[in-house]
N, C-alpha and C. Protein backbone atom coordinates (compact mmCIF):
# COMPACT_ATOMS: atom_id res chain seq x y z
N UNK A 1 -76.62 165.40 275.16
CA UNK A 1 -76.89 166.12 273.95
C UNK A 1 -78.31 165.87 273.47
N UNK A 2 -78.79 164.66 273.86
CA UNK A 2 -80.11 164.39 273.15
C UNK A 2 -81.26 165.18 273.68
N UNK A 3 -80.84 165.36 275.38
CA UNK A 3 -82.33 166.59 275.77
C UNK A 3 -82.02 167.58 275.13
N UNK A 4 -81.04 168.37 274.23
CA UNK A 4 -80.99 169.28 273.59
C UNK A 4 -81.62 169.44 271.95
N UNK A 5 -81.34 168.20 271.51
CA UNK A 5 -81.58 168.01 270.13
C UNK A 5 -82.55 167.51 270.30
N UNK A 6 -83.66 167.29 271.22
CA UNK A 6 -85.17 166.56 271.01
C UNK A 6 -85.68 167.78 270.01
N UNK A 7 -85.70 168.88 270.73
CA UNK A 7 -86.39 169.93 270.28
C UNK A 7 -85.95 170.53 269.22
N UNK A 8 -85.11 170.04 268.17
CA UNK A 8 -85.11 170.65 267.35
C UNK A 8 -85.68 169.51 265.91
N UNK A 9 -85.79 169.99 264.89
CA UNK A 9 -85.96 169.53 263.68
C UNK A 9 -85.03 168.24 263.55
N UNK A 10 -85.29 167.44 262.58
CA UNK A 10 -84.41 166.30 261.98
C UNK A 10 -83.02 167.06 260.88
N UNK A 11 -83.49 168.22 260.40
CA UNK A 11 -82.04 168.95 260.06
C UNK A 11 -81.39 169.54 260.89
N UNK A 12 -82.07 169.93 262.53
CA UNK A 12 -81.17 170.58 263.11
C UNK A 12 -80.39 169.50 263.35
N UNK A 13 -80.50 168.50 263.91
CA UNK A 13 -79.65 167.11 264.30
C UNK A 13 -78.43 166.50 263.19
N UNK A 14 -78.90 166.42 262.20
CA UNK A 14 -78.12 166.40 261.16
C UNK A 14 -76.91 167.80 261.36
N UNK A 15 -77.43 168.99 261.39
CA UNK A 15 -76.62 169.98 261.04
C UNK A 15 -75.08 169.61 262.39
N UNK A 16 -75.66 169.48 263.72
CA UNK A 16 -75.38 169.53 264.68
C UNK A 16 -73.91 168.29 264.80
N UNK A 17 -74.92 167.08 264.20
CA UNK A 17 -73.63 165.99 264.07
C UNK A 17 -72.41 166.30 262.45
N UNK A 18 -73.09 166.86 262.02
CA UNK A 18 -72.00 167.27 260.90
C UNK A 18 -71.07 168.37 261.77
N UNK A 19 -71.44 168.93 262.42
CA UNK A 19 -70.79 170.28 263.35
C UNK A 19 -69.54 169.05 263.77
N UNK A 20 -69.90 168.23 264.55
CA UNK A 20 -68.87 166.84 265.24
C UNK A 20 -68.05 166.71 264.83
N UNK A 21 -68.71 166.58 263.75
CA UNK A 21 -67.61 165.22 262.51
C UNK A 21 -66.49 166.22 262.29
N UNK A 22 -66.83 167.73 261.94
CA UNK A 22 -66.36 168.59 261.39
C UNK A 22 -65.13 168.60 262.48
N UNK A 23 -65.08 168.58 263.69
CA UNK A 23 -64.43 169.19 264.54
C UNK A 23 -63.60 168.18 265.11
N UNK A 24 -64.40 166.93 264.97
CA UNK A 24 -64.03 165.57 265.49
C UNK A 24 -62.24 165.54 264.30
N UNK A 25 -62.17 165.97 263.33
CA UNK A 25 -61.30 166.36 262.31
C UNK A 25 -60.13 166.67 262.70
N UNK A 26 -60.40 168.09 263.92
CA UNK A 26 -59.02 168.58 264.40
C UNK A 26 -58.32 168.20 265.28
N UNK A 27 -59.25 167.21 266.39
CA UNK A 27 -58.24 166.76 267.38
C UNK A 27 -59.43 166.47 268.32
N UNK A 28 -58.87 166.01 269.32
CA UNK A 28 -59.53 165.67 270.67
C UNK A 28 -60.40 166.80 271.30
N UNK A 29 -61.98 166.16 271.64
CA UNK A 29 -62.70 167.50 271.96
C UNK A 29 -63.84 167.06 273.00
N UNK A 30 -64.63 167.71 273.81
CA UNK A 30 -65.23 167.47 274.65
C UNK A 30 -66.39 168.47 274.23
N UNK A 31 -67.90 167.96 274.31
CA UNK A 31 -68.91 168.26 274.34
C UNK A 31 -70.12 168.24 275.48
N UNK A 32 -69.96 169.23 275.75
CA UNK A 32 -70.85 169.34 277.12
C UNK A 32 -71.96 170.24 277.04
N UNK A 33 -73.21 169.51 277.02
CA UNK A 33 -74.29 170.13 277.48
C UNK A 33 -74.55 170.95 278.62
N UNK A 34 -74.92 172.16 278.56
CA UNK A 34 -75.01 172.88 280.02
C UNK A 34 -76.27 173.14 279.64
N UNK A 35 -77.51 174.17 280.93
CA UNK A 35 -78.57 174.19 280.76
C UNK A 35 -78.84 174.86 278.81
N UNK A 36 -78.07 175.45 278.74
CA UNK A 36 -78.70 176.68 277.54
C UNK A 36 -77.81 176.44 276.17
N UNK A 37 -76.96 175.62 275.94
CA UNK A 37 -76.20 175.35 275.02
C UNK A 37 -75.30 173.89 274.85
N UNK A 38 -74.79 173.57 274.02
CA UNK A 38 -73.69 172.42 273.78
C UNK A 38 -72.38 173.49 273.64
N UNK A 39 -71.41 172.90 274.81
CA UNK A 39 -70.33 173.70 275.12
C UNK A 39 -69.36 172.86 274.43
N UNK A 40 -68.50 173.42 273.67
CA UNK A 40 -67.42 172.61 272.68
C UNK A 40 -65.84 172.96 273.40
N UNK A 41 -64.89 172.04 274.24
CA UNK A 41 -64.14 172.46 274.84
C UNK A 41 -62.89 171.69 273.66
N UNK A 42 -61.72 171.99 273.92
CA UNK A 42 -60.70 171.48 273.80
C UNK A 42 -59.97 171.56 275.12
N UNK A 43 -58.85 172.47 275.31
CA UNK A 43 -57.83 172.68 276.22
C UNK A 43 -59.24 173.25 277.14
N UNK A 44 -59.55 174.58 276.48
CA UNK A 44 -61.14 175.35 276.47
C UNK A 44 -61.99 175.48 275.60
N UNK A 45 -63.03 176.28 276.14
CA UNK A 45 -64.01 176.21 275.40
C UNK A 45 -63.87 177.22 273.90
N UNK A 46 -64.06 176.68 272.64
CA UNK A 46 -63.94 176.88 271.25
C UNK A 46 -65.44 177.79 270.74
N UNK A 47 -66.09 176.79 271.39
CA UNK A 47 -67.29 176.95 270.88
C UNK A 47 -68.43 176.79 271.63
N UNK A 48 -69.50 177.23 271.02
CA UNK A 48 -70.97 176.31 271.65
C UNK A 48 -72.04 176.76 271.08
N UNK A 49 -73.37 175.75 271.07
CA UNK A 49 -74.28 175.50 269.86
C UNK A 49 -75.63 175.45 270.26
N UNK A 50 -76.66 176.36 270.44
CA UNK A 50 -77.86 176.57 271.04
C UNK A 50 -78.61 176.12 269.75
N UNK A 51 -79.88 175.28 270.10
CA UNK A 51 -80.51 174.78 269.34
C UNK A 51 -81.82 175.53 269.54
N UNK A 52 -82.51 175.38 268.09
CA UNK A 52 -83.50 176.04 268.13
C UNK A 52 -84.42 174.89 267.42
N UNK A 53 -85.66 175.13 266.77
CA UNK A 53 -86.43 174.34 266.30
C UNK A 53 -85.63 174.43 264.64
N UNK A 54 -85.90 175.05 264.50
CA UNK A 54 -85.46 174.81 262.58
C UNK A 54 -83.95 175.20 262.25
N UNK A 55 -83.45 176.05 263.26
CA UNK A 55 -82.00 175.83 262.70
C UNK A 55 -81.11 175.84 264.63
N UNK A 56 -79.60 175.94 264.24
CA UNK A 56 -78.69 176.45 265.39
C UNK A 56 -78.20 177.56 265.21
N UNK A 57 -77.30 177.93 266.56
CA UNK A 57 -76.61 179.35 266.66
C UNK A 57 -75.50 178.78 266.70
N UNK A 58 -74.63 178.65 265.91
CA UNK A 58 -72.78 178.58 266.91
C UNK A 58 -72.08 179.81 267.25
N UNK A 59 -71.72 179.99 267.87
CA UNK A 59 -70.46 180.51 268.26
C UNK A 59 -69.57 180.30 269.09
N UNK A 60 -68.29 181.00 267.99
CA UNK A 60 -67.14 180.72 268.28
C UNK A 60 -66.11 181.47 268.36
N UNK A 61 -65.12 180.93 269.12
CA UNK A 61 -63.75 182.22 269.90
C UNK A 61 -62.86 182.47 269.18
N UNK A 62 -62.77 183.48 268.71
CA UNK A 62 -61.40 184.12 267.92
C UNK A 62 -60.55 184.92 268.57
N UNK A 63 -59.31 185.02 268.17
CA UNK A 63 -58.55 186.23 268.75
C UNK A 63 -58.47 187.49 268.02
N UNK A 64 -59.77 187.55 266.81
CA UNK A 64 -59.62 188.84 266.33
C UNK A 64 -60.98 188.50 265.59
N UNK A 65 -61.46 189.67 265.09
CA UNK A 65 -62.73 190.05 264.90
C UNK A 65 -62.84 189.81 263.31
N UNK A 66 -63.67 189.13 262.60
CA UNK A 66 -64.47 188.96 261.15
C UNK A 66 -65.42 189.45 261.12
N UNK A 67 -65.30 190.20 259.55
CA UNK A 67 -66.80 191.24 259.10
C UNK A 67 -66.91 190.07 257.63
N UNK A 68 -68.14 189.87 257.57
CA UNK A 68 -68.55 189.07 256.70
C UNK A 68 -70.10 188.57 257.73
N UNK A 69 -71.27 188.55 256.05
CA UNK A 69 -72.39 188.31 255.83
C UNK A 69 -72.73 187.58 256.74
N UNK A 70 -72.32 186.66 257.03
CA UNK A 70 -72.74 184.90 257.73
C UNK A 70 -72.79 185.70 259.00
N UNK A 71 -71.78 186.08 259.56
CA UNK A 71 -71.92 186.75 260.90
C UNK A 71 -72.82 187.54 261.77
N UNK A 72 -73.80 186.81 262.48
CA UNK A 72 -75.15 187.65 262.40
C UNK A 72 -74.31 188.28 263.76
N UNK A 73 -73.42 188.17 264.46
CA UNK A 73 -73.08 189.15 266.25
C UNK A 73 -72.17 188.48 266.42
N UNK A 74 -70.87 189.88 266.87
CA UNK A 74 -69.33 189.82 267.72
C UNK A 74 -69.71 190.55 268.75
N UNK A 75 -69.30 189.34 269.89
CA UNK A 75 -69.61 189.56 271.41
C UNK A 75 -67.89 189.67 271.62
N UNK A 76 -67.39 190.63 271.99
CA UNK A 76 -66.14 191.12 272.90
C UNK A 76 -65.71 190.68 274.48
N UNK A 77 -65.33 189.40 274.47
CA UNK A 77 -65.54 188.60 276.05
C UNK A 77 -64.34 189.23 276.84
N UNK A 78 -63.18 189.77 275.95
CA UNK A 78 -62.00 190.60 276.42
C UNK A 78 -61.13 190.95 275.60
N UNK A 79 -60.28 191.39 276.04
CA UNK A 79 -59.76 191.94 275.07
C UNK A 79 -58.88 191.61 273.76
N UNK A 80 -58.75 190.06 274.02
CA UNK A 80 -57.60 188.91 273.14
C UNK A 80 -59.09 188.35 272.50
N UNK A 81 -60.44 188.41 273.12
CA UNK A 81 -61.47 186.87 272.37
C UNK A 81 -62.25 187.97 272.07
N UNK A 82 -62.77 187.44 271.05
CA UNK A 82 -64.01 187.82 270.35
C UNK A 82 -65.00 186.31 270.34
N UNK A 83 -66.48 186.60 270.29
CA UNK A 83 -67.23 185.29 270.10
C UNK A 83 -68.31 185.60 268.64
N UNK A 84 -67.61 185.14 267.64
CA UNK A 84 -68.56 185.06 266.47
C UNK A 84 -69.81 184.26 266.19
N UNK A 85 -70.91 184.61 265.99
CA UNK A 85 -71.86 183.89 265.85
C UNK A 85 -72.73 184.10 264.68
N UNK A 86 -72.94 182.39 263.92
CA UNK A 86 -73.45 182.07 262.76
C UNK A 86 -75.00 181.61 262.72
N UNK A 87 -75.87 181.73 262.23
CA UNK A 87 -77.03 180.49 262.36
C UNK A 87 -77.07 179.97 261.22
N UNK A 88 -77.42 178.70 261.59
CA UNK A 88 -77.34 177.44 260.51
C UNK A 88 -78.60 176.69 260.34
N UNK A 89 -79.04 176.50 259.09
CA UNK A 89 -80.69 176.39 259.25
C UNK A 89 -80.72 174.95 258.00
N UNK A 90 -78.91 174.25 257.53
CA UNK A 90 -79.08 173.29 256.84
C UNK A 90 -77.46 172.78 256.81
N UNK A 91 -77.39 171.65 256.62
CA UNK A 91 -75.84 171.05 256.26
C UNK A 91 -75.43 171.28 255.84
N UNK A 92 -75.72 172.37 254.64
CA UNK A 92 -75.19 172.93 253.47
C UNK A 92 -73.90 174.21 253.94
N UNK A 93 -74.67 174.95 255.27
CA UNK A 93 -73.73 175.59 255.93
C UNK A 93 -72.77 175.43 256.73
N UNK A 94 -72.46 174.11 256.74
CA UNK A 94 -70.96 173.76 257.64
C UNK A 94 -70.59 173.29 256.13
N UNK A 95 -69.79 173.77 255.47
CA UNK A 95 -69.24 174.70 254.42
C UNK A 95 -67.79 174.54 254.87
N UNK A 96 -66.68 174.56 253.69
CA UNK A 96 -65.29 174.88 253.69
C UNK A 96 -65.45 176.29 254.41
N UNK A 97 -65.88 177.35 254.49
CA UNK A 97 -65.33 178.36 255.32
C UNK A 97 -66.10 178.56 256.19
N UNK A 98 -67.14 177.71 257.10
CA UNK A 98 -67.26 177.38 258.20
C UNK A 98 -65.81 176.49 258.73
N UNK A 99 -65.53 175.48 257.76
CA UNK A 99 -64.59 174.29 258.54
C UNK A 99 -62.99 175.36 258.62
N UNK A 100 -62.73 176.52 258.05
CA UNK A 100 -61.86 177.41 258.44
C UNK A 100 -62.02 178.26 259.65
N UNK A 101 -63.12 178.50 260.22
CA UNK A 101 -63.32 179.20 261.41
C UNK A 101 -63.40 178.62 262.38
N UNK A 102 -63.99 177.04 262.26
CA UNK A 102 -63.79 176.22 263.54
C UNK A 102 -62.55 176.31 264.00
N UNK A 103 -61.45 175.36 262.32
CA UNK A 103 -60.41 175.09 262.88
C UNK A 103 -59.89 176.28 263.59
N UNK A 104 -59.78 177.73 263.42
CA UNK A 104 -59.33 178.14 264.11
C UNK A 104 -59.89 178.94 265.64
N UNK A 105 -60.43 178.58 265.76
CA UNK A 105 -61.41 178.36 267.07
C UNK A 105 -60.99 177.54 268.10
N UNK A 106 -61.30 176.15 267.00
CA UNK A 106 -59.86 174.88 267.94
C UNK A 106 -58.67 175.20 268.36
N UNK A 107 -58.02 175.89 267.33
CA UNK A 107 -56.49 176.14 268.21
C UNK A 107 -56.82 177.27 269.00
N UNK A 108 -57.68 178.07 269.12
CA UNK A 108 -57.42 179.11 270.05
C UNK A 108 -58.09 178.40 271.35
N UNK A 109 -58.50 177.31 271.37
CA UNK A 109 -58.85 176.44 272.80
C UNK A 109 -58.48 176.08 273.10
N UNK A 110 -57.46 175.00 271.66
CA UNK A 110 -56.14 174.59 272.61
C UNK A 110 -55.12 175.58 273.16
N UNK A 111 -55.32 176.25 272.87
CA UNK A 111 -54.24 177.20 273.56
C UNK A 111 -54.74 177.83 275.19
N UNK A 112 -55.91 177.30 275.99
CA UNK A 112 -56.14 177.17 277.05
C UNK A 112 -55.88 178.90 277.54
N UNK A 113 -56.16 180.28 276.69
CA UNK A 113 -55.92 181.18 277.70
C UNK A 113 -54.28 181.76 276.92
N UNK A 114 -53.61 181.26 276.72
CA UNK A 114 -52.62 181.60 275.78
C UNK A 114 -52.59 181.98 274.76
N UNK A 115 -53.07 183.20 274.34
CA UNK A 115 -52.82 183.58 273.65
C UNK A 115 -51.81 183.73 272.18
N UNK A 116 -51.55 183.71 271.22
CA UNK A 116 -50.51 183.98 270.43
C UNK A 116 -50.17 185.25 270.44
């Protein structure tokens, strides 16, 4: 994680480990750096978090689509996931209704492909 977070700001790092803590909350989780992002797995992957210099991107897997402000792009991966994506440019935005979209992000990872 750290060749990822060199390059960003001292709030992106902050924002990034509050992202953790946040998630560290729901259950057992795995964080994996790949070349272009921090991949957030449970069963699967929930999430993942491209760093930039002054803020991040998350996104994350739903089984249905949200219209609301924060939402800068819904990527359609098939026909059950949607991938919502936020940018976060302070701590202030992992927010009670950020910590509602994770959690349900998390269960749709733990659910490994299973759908509800």
């Amino acid at each position: 994680m750290e060749s990822h977070l060199v390059n960003g700001s001292p709030e992106v790092t902050r924002i990034y480990l509050a992202l953790e803590g946040v998630v560290r909350e729901f259950g057992p989780f795995r964080a994996v750096p790949t070349q272009t992002q921090i991949t957030l797995l449970a069963r699967t992957t929930f999430a993942g978090v491209t760093i930039r210099k002054q803020w991040l991107n998350l996104g994350f897997v739903l089984t249905r689509q949200i219209e609301h402000p924060r939402i800068t792009r819904v990527e359609k991966v098939s026909n059950q996931t949607l991938v919502h994506t936020v940018r976060l440019g302070s701590v202030r935005n992992v927010d009670a209704q950020l910590r509602t979209w994770l959690r349900e992000a998390y269960t749709v990872g733990q659910l490994g492909g299973r759908r509800p």
